[in-house]
Protein backbone atom coordinates (compact mmCIF):
# COMPACT_ATOMS: atom_id res chain seq x y z
CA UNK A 1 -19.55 4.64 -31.02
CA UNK A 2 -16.89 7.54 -30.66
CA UNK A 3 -17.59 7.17 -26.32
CA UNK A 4 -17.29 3.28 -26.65
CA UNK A 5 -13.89 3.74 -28.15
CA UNK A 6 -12.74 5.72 -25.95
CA UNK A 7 -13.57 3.41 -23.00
CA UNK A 8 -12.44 0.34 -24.63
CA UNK A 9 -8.78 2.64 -24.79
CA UNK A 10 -9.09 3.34 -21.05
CA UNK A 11 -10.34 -0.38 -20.36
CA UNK A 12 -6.64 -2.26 -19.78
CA UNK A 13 -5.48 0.34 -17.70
CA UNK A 14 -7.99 -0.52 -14.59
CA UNK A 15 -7.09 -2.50 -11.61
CA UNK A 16 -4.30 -3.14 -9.88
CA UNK A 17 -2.97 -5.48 -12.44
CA UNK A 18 -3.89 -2.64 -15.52
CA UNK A 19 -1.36 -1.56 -18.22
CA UNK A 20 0.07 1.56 -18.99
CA UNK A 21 -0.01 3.92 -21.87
CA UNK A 22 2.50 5.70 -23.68
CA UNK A 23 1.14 9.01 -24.72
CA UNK A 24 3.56 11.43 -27.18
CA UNK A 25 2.53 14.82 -28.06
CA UNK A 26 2.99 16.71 -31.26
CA UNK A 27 6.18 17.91 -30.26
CA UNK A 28 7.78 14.57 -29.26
CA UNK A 29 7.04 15.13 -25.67
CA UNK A 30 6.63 11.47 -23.67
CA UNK A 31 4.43 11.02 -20.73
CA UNK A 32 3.55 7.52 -19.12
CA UNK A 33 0.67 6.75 -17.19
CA UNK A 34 -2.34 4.88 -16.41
CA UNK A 35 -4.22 7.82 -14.92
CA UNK A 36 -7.29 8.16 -16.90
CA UNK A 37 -7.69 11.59 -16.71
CA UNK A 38 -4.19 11.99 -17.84
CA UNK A 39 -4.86 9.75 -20.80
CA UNK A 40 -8.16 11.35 -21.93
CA UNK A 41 -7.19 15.04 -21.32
CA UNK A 42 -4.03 14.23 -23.97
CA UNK A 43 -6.80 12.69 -26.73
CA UNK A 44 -7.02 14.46 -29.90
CA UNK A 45 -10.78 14.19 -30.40
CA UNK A 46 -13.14 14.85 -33.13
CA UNK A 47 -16.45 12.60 -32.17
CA UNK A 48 -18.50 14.99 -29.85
CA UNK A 49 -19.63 11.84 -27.59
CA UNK A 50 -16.47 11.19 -26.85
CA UNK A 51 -15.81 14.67 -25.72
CA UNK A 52 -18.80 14.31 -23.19
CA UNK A 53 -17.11 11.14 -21.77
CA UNK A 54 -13.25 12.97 -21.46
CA UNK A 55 -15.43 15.72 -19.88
CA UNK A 56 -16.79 13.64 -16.98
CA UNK A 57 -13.48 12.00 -16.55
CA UNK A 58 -12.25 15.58 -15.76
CA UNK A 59 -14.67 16.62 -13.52
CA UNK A 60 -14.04 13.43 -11.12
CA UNK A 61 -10.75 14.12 -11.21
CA UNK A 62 -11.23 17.83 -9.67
CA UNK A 63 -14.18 16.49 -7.69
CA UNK A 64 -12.62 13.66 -6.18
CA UNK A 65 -9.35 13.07 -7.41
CA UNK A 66 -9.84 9.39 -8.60
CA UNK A 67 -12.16 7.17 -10.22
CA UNK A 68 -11.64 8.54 -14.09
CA UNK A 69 -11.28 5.22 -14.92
CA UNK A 70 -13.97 3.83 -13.53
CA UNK A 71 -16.30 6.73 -14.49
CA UNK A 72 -15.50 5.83 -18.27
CA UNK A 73 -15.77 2.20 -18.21
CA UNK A 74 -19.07 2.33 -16.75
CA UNK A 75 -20.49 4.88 -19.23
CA UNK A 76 -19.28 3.09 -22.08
CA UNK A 77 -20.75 0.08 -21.03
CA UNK A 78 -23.72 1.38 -20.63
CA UNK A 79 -24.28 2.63 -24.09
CA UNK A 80 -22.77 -0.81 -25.42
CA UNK A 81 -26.08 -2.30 -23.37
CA UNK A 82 -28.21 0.46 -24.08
CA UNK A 83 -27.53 -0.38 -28.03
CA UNK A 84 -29.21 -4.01 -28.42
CA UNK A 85 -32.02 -2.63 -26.86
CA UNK A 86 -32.35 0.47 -29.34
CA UNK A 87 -32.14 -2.11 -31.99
CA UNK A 88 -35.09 -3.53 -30.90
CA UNK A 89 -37.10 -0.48 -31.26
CA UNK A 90 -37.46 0.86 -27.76
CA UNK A 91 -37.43 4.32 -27.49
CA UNK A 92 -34.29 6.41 -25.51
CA UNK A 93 -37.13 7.88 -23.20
CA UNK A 94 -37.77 4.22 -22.08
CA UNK A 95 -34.40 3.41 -21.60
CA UNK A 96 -33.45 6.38 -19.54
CA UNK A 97 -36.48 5.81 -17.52
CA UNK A 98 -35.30 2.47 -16.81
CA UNK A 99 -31.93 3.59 -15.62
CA UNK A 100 -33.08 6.09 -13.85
CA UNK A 101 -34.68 3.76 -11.37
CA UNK A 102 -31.59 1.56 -11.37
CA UNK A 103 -29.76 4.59 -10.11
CA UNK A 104 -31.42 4.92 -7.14
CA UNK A 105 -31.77 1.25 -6.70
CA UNK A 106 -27.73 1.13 -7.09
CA UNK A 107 -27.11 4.04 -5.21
CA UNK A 108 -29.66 2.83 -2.10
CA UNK A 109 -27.66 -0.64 -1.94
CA UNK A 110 -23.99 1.56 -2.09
CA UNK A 111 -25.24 3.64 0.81
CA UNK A 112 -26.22 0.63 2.59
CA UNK A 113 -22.91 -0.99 2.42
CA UNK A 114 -21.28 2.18 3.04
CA UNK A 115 -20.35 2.48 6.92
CA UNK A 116 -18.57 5.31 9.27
CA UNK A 117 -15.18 5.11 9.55
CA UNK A 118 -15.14 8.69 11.37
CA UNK A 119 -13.10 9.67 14.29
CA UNK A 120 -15.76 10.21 16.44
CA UNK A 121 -17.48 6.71 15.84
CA UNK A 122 -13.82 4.40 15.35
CA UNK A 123 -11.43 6.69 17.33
CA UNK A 124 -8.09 8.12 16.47
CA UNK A 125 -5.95 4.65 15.63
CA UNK A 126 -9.02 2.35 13.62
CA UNK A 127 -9.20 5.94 11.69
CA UNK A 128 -5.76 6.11 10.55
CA UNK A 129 -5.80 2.42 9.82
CA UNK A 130 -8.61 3.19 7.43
CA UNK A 131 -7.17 6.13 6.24
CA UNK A 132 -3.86 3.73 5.24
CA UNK A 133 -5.96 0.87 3.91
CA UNK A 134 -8.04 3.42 1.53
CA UNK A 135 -4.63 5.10 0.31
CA UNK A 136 -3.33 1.95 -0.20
CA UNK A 137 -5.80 0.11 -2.29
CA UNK A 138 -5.98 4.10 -4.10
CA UNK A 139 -2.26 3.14 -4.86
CA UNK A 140 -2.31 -0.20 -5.91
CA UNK A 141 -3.34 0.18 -9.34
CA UNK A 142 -0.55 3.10 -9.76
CA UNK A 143 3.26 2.65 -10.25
CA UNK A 144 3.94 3.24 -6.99
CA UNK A 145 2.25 -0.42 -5.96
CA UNK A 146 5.42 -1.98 -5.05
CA UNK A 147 5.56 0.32 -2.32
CA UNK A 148 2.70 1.26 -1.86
CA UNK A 149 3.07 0.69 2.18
CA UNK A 150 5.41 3.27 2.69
CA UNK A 151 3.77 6.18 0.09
CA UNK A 152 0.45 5.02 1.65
CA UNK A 153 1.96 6.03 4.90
CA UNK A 154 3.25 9.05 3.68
CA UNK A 155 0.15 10.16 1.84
CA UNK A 156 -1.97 9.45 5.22
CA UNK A 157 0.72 11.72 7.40
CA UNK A 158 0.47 14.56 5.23
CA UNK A 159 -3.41 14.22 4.86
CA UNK A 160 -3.59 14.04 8.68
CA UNK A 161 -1.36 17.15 9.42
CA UNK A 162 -3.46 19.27 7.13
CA UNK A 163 -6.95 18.03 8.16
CA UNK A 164 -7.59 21.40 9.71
CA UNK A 165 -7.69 23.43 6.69
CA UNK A 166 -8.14 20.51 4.30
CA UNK A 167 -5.69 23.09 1.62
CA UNK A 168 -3.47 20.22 -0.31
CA UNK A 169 -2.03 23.79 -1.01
CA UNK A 170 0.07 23.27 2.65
CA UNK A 171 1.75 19.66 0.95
CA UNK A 172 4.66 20.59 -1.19
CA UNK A 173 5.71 17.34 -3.69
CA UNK A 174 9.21 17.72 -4.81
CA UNK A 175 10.69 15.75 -7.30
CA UNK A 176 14.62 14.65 -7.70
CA UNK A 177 16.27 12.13 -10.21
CA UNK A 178 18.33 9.60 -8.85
CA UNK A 179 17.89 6.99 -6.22
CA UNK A 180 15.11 4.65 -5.90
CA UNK A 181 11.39 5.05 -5.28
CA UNK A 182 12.02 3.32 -1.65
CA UNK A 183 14.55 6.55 -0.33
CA UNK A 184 11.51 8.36 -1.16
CA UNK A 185 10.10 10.56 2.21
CA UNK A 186 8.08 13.16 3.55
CA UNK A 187 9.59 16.09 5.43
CA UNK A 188 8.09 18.50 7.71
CA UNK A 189 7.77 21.64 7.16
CA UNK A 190 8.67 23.20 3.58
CA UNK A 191 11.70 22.47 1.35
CA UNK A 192 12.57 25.02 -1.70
CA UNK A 193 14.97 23.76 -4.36
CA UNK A 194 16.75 27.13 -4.66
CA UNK A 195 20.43 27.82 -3.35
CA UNK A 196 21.12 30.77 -0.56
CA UNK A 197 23.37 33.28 -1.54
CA UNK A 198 26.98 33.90 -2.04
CA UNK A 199 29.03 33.99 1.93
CA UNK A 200 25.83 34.23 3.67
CA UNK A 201 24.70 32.22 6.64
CA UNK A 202 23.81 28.58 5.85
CA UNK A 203 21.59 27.90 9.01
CA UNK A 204 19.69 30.00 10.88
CA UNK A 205 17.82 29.79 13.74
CA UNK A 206 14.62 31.74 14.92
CA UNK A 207 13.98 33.38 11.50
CA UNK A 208 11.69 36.43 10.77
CA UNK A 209 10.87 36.07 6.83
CA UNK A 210 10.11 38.41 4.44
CA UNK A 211 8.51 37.10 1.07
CA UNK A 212 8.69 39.85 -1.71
CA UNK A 213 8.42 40.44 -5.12
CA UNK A 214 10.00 43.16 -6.02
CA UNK A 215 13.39 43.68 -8.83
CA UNK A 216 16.49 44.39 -7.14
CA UNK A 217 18.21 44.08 -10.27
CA UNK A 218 18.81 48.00 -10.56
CA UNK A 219 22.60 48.50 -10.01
CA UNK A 220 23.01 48.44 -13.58
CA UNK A 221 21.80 51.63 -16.20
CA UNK A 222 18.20 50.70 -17.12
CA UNK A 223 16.64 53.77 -19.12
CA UNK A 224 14.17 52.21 -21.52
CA UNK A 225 12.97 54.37 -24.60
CA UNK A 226 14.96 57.30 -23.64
CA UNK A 227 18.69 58.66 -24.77
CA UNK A 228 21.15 59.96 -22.60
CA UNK A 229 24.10 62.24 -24.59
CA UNK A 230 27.01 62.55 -22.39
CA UNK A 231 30.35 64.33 -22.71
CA UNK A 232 32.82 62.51 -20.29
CA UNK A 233 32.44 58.80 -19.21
CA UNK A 234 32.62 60.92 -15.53
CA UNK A 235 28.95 61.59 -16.09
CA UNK A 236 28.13 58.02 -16.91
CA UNK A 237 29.84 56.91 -13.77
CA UNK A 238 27.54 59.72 -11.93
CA UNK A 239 24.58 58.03 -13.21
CA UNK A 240 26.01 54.78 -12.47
CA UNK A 241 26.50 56.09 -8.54
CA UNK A 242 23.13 57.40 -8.61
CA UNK A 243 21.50 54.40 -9.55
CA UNK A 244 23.41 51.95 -6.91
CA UNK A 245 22.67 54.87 -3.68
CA UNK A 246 18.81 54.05 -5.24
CA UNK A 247 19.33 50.40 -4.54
CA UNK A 248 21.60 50.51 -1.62
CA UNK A 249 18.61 53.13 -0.01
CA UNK A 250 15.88 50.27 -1.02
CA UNK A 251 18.12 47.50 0.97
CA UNK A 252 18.46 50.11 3.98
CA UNK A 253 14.55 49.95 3.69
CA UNK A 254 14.31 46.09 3.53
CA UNK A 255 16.70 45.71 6.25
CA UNK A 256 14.87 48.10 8.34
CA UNK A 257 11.81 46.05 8.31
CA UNK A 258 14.12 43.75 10.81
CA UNK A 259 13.98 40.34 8.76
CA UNK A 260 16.89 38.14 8.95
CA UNK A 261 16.18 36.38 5.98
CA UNK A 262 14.68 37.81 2.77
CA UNK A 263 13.28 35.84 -0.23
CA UNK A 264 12.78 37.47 -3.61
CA UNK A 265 10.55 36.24 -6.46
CA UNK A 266 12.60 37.57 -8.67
CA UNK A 267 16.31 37.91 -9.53
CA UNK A 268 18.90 39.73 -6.12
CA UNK A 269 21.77 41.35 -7.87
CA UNK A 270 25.35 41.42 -6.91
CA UNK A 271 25.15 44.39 -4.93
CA UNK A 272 22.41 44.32 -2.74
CA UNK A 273 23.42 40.57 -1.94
CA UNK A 274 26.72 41.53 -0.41
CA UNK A 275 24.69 44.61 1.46
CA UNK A 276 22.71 41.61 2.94
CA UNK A 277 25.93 39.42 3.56
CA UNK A 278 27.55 42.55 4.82
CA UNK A 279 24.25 43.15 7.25
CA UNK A 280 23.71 39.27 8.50
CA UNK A 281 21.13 38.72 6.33
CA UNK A 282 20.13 35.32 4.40
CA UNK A 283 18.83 36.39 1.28
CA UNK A 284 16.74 33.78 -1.68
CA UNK A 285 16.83 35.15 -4.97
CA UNK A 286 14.50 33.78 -7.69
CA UNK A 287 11.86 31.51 -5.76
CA UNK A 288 9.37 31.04 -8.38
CA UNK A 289 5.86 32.37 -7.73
CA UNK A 290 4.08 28.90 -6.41
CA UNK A 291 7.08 29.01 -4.08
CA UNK A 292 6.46 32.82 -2.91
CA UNK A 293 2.63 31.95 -2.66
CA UNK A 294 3.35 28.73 -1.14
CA UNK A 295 5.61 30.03 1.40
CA UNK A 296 3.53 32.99 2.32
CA UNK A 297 0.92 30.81 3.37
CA UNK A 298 2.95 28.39 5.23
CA UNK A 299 5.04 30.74 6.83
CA UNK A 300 1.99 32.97 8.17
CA UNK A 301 3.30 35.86 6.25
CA UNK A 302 2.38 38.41 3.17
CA UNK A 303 4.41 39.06 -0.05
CA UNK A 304 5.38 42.84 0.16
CA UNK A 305 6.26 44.54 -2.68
CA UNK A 306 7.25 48.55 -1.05
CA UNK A 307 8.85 49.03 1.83
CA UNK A 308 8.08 52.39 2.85
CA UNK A 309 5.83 51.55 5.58
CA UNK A 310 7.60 48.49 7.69
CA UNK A 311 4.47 48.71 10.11
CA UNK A 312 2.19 47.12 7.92
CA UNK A 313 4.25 44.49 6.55
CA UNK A 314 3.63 41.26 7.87
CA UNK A 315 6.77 39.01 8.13
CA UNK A 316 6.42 35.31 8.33
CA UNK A 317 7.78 33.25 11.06
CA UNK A 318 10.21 30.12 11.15
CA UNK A 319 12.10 28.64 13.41
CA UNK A 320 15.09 27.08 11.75
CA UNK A 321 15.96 27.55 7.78
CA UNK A 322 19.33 25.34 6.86
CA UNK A 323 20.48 24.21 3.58
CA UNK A 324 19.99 20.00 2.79
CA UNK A 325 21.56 17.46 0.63
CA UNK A 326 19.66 15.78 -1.55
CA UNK A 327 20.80 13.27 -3.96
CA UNK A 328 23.75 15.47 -5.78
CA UNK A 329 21.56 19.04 -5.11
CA UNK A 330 21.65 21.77 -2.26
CA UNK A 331 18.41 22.82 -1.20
CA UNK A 332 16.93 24.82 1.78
CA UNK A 333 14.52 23.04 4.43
CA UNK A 334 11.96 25.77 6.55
CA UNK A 335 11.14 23.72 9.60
CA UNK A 336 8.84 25.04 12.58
CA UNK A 337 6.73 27.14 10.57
CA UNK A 338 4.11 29.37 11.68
CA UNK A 339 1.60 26.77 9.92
CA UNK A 340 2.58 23.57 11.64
CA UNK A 341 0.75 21.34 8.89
CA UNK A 342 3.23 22.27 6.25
CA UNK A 343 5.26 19.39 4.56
CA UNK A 344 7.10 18.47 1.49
CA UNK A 345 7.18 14.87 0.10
CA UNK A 346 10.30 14.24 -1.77
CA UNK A 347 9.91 12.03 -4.52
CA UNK A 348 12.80 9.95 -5.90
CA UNK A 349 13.41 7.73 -8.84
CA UNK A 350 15.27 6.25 -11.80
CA UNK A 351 13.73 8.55 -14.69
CA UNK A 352 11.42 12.20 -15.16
CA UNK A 353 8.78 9.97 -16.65
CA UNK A 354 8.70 7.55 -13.56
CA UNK A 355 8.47 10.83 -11.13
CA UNK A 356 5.83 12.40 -13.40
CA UNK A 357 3.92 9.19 -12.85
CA UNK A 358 4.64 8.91 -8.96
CA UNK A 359 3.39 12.36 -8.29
CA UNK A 360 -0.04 12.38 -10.25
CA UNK A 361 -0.70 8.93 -8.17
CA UNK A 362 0.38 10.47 -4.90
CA UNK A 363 -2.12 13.46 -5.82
CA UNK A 364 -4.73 11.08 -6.79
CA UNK A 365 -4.47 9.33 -2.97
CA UNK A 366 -4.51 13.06 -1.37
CA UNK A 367 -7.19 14.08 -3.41
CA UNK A 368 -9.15 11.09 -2.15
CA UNK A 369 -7.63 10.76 1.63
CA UNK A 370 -9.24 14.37 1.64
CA UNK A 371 -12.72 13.19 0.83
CA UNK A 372 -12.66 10.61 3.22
CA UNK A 373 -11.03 13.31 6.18
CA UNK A 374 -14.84 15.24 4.84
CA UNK A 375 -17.05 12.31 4.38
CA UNK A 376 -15.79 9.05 6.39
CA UNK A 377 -17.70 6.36 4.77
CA UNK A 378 -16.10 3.59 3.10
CA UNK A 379 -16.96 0.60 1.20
CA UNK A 380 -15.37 -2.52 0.17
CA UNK A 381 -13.75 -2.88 -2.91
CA UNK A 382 -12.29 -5.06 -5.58
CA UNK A 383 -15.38 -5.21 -7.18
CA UNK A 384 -17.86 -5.91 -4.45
CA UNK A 385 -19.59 -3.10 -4.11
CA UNK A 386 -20.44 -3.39 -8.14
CA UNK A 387 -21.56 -6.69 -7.97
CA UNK A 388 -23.80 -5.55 -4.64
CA UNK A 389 -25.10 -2.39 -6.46
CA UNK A 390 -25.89 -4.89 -9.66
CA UNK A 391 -28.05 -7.55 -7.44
CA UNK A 392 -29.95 -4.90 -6.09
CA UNK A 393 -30.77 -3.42 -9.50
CA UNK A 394 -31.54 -7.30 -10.32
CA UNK A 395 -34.32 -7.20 -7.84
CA UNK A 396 -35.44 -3.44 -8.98
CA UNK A 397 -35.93 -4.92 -12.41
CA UNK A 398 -38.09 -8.45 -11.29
CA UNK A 399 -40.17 -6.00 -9.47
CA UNK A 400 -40.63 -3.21 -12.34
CA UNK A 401 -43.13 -4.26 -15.27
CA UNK A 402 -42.61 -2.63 -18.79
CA UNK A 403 -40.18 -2.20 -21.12
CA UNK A 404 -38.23 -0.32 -18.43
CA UNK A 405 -37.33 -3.96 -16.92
CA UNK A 406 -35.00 -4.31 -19.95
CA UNK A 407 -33.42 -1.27 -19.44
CA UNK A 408 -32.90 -1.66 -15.62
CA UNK A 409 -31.02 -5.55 -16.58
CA UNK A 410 -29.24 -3.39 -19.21
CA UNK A 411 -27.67 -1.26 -16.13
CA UNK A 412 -26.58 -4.25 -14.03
CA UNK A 413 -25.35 -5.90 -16.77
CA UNK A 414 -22.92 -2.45 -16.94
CA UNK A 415 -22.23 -2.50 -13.53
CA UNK A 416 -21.06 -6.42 -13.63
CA UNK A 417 -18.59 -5.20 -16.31
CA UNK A 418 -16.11 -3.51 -13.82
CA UNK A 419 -14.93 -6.97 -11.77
CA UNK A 420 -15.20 -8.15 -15.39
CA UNK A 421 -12.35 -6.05 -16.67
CA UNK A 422 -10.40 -5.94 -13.11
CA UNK A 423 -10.11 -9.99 -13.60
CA UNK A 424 -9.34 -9.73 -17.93
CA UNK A 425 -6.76 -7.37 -17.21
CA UNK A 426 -5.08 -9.62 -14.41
CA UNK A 427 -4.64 -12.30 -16.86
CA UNK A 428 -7.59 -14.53 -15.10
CA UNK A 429 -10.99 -15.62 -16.32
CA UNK A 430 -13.08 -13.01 -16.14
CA UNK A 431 -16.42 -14.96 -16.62
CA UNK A 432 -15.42 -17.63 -13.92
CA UNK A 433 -14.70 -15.46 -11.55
CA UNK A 434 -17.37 -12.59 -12.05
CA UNK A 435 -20.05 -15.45 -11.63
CA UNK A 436 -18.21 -17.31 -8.64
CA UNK A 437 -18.47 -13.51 -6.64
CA UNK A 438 -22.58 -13.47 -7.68
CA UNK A 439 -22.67 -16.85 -6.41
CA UNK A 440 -20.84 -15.55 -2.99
CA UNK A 441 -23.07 -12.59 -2.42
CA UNK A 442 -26.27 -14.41 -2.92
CA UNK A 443 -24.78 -16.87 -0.29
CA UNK A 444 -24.54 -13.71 1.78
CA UNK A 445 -20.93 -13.21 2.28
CA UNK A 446 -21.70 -9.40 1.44
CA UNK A 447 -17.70 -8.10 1.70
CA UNK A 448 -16.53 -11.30 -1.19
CA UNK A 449 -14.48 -10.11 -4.12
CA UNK A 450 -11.85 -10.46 -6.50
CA UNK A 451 -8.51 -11.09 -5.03
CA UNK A 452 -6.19 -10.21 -7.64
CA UNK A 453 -2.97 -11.69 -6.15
CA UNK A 454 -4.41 -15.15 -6.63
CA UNK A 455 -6.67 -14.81 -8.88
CA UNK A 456 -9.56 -16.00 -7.25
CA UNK A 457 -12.81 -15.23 -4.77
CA UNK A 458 -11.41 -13.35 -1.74
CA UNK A 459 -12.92 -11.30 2.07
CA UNK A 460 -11.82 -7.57 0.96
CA UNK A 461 -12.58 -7.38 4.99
CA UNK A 462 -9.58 -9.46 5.77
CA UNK A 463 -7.75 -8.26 2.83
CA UNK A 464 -8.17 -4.54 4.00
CA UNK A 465 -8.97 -3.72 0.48
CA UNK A 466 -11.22 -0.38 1.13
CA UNK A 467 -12.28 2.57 -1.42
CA UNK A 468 -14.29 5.62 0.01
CA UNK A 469 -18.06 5.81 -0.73
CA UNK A 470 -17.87 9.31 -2.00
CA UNK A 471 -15.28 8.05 -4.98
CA UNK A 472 -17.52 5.32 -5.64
CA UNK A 473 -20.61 7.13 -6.03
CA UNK A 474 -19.73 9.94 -7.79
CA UNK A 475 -18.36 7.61 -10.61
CA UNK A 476 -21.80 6.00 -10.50
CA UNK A 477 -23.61 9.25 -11.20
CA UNK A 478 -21.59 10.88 -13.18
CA UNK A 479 -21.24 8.00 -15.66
CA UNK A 480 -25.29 7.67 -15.33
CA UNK A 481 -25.43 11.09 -16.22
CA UNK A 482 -23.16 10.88 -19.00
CA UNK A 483 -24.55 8.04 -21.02
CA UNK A 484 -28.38 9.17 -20.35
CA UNK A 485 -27.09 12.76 -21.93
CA UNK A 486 -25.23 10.43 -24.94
CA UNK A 487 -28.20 7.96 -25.64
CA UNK A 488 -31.08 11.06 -25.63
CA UNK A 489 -28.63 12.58 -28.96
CA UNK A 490 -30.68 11.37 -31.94
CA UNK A 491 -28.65 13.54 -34.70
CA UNK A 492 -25.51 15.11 -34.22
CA UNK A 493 -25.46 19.02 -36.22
CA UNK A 494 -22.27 20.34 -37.43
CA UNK A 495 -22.83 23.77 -37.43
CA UNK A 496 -21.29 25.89 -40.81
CA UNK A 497 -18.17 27.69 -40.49
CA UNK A 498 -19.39 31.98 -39.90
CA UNK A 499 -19.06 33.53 -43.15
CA UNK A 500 -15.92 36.12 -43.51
CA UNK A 501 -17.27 39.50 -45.06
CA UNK A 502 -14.75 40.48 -47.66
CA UNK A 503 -13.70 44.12 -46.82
């Protein structure tokens, strides 16, 4: 019961006419969404079944980026079919028997429908127009779907320039108040929201980077744990002196590694930044540690820490750093880096909440773009490929004799439910509609379904509404897999609390 709860919650989100929720922590914290995932992983939740079903939700998330919806909708439904029958007396065994051969009957018929988009077989152009169409019908049911042209564009750009190494590591997503979600854009190369420092060099061409992390913060008395008795403030001022010929000796090092612009993880104190002004050098203070790790990586170099030994550091290599305006803020674009695939989407809008939002969708469509780039197979969506899946497991279950016939109806029934709840949430009649698309398919126009714009029977072909195969049938199996683990639970056990010797 605790599972079927937690899909009906998740229910009015799906579909690109779905709701959102309001979700607000124990400390008053507000987030906004209609990412599944996001939704579940925020649940306070006692019932153990409906821990199982946030688990799976998670684990297509990090598998394939979308689909937690889906994945929980389907699960639920199946245990809300599976229960009539258990009311009748037939045994779990029998039922998961039953589904078990709908599986494969459902996953047979997906395959089937499934066909190559890949480079190899459609070329470069009918590639990236599948690429876009996937991204955008990934987008459509996010807040981004009243422009989701242009972020579909944007997500397919980035997902194309790091195809190589397939790292969403390379795509940076920065996020800026102010403006509208249309002046969003992607960049190239790598854009940190830090400032350069005081009367240094604001562009600079032909850069050799290093990335440390090291403190440079020593041109003030730091003797932890220890006292110092002096007689004369002379001897304070000696210390002082000694302490700043340490630092100034450290930048001597740093600038004899022959970088012309050096970023620091951590904080560059007065002193050594005027040594680096003095010397012609651009110097970053405080790039937080994504930033260092990010920019490591996309400028080909290594994060030193000593620099005793300038042979062996690696410096990273750029070929113009400047600093941008964006909105109100200054903020320092890397462009020709030494990995060409780096970029930096720039995300703007009215509110946190609303950029929040915009960047877990635009992850969602990477995270999926990137499955396709691995496996390029796609399917047609807007519930066809359910309502194909559920005639095949139709025909599985005329041909199976038993009890396990029940079962296998029981699983298409499920599967129906997805148009089903696409159409309720869009306002239309979800019966009329879910038995006008059987109607079509038996006909044999294979590629008919729900056109949510007008609310009726539409060709997803000539709509361009495509989802990738992989997406699809991982939800399938994993929300197989989590109601067969729910329904085969005939007590749940709550274990007593470890008794506390008294010492």
């Amino acid at each position: 019961i605790g599972a079927m709860a937690v899909s009906d919650l998740v229910k009015s989100t799906l579909g690109p006419k779905g709701m959102d929720k309001i979700l607000q922590s124990q400390s008053g914290e507000v987030t906004v969404t209609n990412d599944g995932a996001t939704i579940l992983k925020r649940l306070t939740l006692d019932n153990p079944a409906a821990k199982i079903l946030v688990d799976i939700s998670k684990t297509q998330d990090e598998e394939v980026g979308d689909g937690t919806t889906t994945v929980c909708i389907l699960a639920g439904s199946l245990l809300s079919e599976a229960d009539p029958l258990l009311t009748q007396k037939i045994h779990p065994q029998t039922i998961i028997a039953g589904w078990r051969l709908a599986l494969g009957a459902a996953r047979n018929a997906l395959e089937e429908a499934a066909w190559e988009i890949g480079e190899d077989k459609a070329g470069e152009e009918l590639f990236r127009q599948m690429l876009f169409k996937i991204a955008k019908t990934t987008l459509s049911s996010k807040i981004v779907h009243n422009e989701h042209d242009q972020f579909a564009q944007m997500c397919v750009d980035a997902i194309l320039r790091v195809r190589k190494t397939g790292s969403l590591e390379n795509i940076h997503i920065l996020k800026k108040c102010g403006g509208s979600m249309r002046d969003s854009f992607l960049a190239e190369g790598f854009i940190l929201d830090k400032k350069i420092g005081v009367g240094q060099p604001k562009k600079m061409q032909n850069c050799k980077v290093l990335v440390a992390n090291t403190p440079m913060d020593t041109d003030k008395i730091k003797i932890y744990g220890a006292k110092v008795k002096v007689d004369s403030l002379a001897k304070v001022a000696e210390i002082e002196s000694a302490e700043q010929a340490k630092m100034i000796a450290k930048c001597e090092k740093i600038a004899g590694v022959g970088c012309n612009v050096f970023i620091n993880r951590q904080l560059i104190y007065n002193k050594p930044e005027q040594f680096f002004t003095d010397k012609g050098i651009m110097s970053i203070e405080h790039a937080d540690f994504e930033g260092v790790e990010r920019l490591s990586a996309v400028l080909g170099g290594e994060i030193a820490s000593t620099f005793d030994h300038p042979e062996l550091i690696k410096m990273g290599q750029c070929e113009l750093i400047e600093e941008i305006m964006i909105g109100e803020d200054k903020l320092i674009q890397f462009t020709g880096c030494a990995s060409g695939e780096a970029c930096t989407i720039v995300l703007r809008g009215a509110s946190m909440h609303l950029l929040d939002e915009a960047e877990r969708s635009i992850h969602d469509a990477l995270c999926v773009l990137k499955t396709v780039v691995k496996d390029p197979r796609a399917i047609y969506g807007g519930g066809c490929s359910e309502v194909l899946m559920a005639e095949a497991v139709d025909a599985c279950a005329k041909q199976t004799p038993g009890k396990k016939a029940l079962a296998i109806e029981a699983f298409a029934k499920a599967l129906r439910t997805l148009p089903k709840t696409i159409a309720e949430n869009g306002g239309y009649d979800a019966a009329e509609l879910v038995t006008q698309l059987r109607a079509a398919h038996n006909q044999g126009k294979k590629s008919a379904g729900l056109d949510m714009k007008l609310g009726e029977i539409g060709d997803m072909k000539e709509l361009g509404i495509t989802e990738c195969f992989r997406v699809k049938n991982q939800s399938l199996v994993s929300a197989a897999e989590a109601a067969e683990m729910i329904i085969r639970v005939d007590e749940v056990i709550t274990c007593a609390p470890r008794q506390r010797e008294m010492e």
